[in-house]
PDB file of N, CA and C in Angstrom:
ATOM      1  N   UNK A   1      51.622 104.750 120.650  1.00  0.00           N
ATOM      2  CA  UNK A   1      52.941 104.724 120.070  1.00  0.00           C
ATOM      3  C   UNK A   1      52.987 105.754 118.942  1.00  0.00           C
ATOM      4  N   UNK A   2      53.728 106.492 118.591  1.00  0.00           N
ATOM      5  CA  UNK A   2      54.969 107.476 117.673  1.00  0.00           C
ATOM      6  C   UNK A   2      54.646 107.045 116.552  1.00  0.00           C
ATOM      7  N   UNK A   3      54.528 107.370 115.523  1.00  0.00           N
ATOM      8  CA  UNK A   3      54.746 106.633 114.126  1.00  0.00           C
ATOM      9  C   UNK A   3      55.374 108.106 113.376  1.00  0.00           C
ATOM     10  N   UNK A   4      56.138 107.419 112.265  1.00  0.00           N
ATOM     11  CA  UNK A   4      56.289 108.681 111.042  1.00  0.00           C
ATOM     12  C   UNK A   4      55.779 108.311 110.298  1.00  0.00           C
ATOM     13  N   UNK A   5      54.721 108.700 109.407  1.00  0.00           N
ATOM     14  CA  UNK A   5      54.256 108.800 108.378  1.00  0.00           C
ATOM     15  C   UNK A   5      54.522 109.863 107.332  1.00  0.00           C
ATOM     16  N   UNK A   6      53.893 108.599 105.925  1.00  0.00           N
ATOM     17  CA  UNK A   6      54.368 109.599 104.439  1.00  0.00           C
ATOM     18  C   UNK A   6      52.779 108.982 104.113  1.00  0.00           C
ATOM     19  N   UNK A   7      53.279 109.440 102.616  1.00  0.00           N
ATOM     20  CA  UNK A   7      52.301 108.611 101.519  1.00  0.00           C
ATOM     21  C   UNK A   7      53.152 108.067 100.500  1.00  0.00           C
ATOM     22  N   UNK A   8      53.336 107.236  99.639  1.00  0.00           N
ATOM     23  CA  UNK A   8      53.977 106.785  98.322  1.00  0.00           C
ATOM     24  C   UNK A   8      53.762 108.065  97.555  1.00  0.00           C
ATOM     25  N   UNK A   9      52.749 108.455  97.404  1.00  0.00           N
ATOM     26  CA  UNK A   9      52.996 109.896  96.037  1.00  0.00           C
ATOM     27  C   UNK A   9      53.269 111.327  96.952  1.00  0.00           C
ATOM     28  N   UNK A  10      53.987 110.920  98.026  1.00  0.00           N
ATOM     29  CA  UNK A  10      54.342 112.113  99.036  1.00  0.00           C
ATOM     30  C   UNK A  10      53.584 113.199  98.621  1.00  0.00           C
ATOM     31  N   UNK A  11      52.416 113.280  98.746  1.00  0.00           N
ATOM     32  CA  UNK A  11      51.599 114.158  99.131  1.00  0.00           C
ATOM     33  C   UNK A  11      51.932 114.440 100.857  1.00  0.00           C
ATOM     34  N   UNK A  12      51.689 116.346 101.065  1.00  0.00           N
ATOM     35  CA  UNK A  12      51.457 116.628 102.026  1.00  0.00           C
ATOM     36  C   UNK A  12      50.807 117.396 102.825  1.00  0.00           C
ATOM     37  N   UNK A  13      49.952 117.418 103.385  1.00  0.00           N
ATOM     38  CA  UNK A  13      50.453 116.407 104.703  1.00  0.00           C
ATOM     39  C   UNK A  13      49.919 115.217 104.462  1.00  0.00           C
ATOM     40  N   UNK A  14      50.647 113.930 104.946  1.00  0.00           N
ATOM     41  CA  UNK A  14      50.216 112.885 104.003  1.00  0.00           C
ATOM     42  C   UNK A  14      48.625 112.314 104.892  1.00  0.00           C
ATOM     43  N   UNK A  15      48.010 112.594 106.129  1.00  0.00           N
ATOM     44  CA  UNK A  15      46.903 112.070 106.720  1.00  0.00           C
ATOM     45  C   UNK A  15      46.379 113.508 107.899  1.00  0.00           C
ATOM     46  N   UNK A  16      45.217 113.852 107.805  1.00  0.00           N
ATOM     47  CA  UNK A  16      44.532 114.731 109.076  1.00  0.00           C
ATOM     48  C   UNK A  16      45.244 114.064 110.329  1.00  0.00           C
ATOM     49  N   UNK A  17      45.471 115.235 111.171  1.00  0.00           N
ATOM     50  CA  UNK A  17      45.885 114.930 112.578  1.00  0.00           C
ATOM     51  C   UNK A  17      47.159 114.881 112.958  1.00  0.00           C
ATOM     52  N   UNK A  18      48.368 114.806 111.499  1.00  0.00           N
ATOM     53  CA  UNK A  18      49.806 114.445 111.611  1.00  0.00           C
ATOM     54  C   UNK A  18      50.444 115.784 112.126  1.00  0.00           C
ATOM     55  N   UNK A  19      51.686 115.531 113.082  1.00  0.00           N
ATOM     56  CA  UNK A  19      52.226 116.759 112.902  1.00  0.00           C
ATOM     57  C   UNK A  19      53.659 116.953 112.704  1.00  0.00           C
ATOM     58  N   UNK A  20      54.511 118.292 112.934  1.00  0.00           N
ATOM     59  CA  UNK A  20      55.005 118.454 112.065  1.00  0.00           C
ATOM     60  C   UNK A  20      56.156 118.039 113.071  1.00  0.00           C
ATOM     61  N   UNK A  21      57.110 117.528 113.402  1.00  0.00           N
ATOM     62  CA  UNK A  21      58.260 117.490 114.317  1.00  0.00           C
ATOM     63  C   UNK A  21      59.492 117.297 113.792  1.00  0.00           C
ATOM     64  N   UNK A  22      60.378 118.353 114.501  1.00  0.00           N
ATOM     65  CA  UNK A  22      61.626 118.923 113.736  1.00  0.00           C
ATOM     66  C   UNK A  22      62.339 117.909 114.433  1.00  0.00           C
ATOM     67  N   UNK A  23      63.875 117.050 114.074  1.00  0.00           N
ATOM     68  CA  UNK A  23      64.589 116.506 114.178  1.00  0.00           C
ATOM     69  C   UNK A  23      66.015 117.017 114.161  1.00  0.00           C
ATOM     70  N   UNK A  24      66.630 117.589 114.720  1.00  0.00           N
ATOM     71  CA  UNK A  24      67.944 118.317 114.632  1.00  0.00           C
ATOM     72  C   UNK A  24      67.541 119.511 113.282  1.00  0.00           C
ATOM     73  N   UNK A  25      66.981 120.126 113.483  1.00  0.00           N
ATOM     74  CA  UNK A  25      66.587 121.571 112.638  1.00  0.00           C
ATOM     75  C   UNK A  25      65.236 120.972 111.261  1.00  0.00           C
ATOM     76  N   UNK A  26      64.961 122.018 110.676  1.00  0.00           N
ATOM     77  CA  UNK A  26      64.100 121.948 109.811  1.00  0.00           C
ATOM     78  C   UNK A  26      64.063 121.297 108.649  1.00  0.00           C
ATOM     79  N   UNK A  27      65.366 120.891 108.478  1.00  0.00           N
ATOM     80  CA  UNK A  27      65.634 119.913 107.046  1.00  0.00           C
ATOM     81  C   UNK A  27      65.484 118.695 107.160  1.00  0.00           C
ATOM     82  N   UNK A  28      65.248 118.631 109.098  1.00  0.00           N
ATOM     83  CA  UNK A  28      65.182 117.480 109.427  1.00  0.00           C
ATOM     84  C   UNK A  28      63.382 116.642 110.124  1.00  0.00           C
ATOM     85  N   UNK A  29      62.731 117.546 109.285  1.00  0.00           N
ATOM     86  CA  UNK A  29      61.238 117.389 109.955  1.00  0.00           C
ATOM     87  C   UNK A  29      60.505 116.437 109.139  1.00  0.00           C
ATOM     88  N   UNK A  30      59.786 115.889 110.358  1.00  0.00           N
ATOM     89  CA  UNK A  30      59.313 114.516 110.029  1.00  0.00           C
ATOM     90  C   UNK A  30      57.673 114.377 110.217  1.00  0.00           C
ATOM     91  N   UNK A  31      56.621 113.998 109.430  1.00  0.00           N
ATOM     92  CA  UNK A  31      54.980 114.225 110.030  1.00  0.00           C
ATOM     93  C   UNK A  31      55.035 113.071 111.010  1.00  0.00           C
ATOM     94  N   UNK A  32      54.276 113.221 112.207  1.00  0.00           N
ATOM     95  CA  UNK A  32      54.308 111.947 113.429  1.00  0.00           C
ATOM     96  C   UNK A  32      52.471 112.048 113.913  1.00  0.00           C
ATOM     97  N   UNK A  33      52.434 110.766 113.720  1.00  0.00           N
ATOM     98  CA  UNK A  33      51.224 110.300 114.133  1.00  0.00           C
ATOM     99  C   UNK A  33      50.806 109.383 115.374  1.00  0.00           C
ATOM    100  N   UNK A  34      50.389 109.816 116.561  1.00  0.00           N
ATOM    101  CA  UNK A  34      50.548 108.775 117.794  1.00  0.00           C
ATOM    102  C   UNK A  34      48.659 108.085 117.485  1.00  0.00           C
ATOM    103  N   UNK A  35      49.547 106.479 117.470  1.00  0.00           N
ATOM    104  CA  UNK A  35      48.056 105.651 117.089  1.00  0.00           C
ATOM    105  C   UNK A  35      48.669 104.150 118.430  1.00  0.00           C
ATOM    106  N   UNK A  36      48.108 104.222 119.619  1.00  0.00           N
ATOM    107  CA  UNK A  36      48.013 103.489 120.494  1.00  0.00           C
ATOM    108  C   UNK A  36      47.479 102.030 120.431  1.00  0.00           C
ATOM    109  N   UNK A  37      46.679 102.147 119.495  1.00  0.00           N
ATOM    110  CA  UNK A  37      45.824 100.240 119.673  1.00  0.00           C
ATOM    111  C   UNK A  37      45.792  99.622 118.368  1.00  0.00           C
ATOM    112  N   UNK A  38      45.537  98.301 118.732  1.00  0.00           N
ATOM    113  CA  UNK A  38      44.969  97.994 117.156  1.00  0.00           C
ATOM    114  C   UNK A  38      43.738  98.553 116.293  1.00  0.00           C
ATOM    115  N   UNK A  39      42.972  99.016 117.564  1.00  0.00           N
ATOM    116  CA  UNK A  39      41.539  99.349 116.819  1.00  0.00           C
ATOM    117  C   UNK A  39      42.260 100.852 116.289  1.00  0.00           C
ATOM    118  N   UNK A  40      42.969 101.542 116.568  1.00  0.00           N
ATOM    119  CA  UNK A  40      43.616 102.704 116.101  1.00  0.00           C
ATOM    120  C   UNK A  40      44.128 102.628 114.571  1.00  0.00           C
ATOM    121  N   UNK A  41      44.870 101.419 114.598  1.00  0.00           N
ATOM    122  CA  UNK A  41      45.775 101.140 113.853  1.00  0.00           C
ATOM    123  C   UNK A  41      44.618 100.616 112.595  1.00  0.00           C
ATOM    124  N   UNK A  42      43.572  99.891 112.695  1.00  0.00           N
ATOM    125  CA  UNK A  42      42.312  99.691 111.708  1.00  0.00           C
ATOM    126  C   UNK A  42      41.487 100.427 111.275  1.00  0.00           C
ATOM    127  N   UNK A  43      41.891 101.299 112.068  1.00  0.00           N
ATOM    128  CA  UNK A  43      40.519 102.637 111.680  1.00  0.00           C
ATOM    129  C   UNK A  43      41.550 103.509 110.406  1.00  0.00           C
ATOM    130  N   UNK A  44      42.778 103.347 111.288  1.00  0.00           N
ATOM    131  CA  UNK A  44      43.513 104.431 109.938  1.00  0.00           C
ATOM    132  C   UNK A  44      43.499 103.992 108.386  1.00  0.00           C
ATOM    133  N   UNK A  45      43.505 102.374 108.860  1.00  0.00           N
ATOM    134  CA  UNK A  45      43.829 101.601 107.318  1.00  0.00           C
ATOM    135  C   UNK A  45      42.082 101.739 106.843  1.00  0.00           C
ATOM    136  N   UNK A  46      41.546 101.849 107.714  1.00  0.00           N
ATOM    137  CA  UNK A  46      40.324 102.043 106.895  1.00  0.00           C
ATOM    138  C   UNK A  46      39.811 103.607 106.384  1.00  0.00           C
ATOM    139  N   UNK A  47      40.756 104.209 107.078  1.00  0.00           N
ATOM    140  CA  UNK A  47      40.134 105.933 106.472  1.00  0.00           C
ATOM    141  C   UNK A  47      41.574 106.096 105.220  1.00  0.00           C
ATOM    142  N   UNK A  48      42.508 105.791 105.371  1.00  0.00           N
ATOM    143  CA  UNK A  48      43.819 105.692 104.472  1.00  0.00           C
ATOM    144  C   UNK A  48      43.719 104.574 103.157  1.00  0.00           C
ATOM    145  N   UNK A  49      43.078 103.590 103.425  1.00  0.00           N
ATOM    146  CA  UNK A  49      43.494 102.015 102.805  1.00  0.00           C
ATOM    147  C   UNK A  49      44.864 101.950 103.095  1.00  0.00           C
ATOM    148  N   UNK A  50      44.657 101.029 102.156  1.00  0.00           N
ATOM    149  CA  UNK A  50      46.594 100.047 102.383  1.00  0.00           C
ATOM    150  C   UNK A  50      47.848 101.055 103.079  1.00  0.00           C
ATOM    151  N   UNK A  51      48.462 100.511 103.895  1.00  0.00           N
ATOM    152  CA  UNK A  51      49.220 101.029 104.837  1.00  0.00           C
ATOM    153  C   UNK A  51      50.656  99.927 104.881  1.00  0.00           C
ATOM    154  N   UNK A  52      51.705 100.462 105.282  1.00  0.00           N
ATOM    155  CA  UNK A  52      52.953  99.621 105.361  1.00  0.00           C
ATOM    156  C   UNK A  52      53.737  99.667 106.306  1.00  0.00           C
ATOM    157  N   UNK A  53      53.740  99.007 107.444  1.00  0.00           N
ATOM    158  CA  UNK A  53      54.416  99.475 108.964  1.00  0.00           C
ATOM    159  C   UNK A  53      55.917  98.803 108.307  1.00  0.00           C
ATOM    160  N   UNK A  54      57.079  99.977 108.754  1.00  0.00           N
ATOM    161  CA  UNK A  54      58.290  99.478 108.587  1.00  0.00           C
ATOM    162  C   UNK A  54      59.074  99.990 109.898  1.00  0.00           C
ATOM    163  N   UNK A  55      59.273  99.251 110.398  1.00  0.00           N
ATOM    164  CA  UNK A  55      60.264  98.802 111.525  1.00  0.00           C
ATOM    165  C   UNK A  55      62.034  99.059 110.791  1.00  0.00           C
ATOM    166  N   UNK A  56      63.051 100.150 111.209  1.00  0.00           N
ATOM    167  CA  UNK A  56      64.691  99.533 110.828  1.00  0.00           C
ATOM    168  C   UNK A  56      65.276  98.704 111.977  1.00  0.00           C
ATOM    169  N   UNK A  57      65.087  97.777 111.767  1.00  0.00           N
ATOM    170  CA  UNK A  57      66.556  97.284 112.314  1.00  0.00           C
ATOM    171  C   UNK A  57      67.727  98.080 112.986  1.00  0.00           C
ATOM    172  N   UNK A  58      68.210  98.988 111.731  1.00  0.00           N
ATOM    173  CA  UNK A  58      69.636  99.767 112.051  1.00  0.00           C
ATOM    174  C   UNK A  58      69.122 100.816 112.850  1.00  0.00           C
ATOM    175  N   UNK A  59      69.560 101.188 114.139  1.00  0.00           N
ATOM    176  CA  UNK A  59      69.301 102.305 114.683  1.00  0.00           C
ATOM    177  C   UNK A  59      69.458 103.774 113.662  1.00  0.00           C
ATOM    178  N   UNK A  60      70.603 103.692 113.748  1.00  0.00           N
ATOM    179  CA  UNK A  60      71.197 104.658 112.419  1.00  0.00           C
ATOM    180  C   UNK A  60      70.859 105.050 111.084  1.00  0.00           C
ATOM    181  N   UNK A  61      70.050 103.891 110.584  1.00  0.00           N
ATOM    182  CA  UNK A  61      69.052 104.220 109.311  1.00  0.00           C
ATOM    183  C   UNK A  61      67.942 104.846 109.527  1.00  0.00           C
ATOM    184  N   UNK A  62      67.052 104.863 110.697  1.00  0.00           N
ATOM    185  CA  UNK A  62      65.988 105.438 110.809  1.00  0.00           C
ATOM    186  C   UNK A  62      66.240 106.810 110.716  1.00  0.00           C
ATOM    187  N   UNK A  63      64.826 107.720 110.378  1.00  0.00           N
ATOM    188  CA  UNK A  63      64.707 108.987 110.031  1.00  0.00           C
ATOM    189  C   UNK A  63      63.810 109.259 111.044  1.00  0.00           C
ATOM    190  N   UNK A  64      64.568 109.905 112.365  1.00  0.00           N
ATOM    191  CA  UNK A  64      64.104 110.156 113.352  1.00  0.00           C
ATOM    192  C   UNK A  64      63.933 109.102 114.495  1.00  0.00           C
ATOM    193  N   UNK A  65      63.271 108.865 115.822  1.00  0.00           N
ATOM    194  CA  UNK A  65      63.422 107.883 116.564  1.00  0.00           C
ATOM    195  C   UNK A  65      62.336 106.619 116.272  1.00  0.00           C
ATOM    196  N   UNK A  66      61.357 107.018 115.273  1.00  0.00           N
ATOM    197  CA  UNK A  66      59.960 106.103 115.082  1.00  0.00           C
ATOM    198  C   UNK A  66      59.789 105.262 114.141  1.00  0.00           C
ATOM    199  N   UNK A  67      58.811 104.184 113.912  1.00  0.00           N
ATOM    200  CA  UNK A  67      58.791 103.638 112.549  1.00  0.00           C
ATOM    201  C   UNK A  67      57.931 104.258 111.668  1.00  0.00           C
ATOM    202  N   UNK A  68      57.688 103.648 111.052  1.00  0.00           N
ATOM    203  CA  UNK A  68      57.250 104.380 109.780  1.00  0.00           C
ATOM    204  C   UNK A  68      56.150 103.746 108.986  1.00  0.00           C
ATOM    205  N   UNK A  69      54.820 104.307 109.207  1.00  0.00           N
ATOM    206  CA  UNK A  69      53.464 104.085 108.447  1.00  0.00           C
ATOM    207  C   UNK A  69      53.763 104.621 106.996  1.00  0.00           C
ATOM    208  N   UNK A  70      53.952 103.896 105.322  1.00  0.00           N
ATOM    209  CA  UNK A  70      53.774 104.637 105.030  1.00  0.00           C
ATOM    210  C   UNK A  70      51.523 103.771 104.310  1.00  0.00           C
ATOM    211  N   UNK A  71      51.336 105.188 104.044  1.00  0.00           N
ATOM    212  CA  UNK A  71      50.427 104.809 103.235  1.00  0.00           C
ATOM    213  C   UNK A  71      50.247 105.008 101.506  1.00  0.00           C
ATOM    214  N   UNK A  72      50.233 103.526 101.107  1.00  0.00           N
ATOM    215  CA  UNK A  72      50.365 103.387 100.076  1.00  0.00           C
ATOM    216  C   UNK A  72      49.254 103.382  99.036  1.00  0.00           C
ATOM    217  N   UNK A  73      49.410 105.050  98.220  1.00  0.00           N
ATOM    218  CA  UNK A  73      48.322 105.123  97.586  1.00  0.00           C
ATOM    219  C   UNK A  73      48.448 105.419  96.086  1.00  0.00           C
ATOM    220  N   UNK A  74      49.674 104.747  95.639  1.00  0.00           N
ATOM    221  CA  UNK A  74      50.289 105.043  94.271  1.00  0.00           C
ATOM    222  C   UNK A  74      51.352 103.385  94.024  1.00  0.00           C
ATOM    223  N   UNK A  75      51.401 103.285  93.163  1.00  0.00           N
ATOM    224  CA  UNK A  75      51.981 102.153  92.717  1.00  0.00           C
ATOM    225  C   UNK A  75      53.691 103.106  92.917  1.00  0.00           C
ATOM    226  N   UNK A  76      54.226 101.780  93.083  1.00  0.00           N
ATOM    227  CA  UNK A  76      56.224 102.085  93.418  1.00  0.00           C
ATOM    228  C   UNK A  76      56.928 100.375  93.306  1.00  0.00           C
ATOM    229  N   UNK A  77      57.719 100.660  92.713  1.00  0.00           N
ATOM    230  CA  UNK A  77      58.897  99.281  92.796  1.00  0.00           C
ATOM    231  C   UNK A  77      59.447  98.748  93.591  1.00  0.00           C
TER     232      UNK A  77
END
């Protein structure tokens, strides 16, 4: 599966391996990470730490067609 990934202190690129995919032009580019399993999905939180899968609801809110890993490596409100 697709993911978009960031980081909380948007560093970029926010993880090795991400890439860069444009969304209706360049203002609209998003880093995408394809992680298939759970053991995928554990290995990242273990080379990343803490991680935050967010799912929208709203079709229309999402930023691009995927959800969104971010990894959280900075304190935020």
């Amino acid at each position: 599966m697709k993911f978009r990934v960031e980081r909380t202190s948007e560093k970029e690129p926010p993880c090795e391996n991400c890439q860069w995919e444009y969304i209706g032009g360049e203002i609209n580019s998003i880093n995408t990470i394809e992680i298939n399993t759970l053991e995928e999905l554990i290995e990242f939180t273990r080379k990343y730490g803490n991680i935050i899968v967010e799912v929208e609801n709203d079709p229309e809110m999402m930023i691009g067609p995927y959800p969104l890993i971010e990894i959280y490596d900075t304190y935020r409100e």
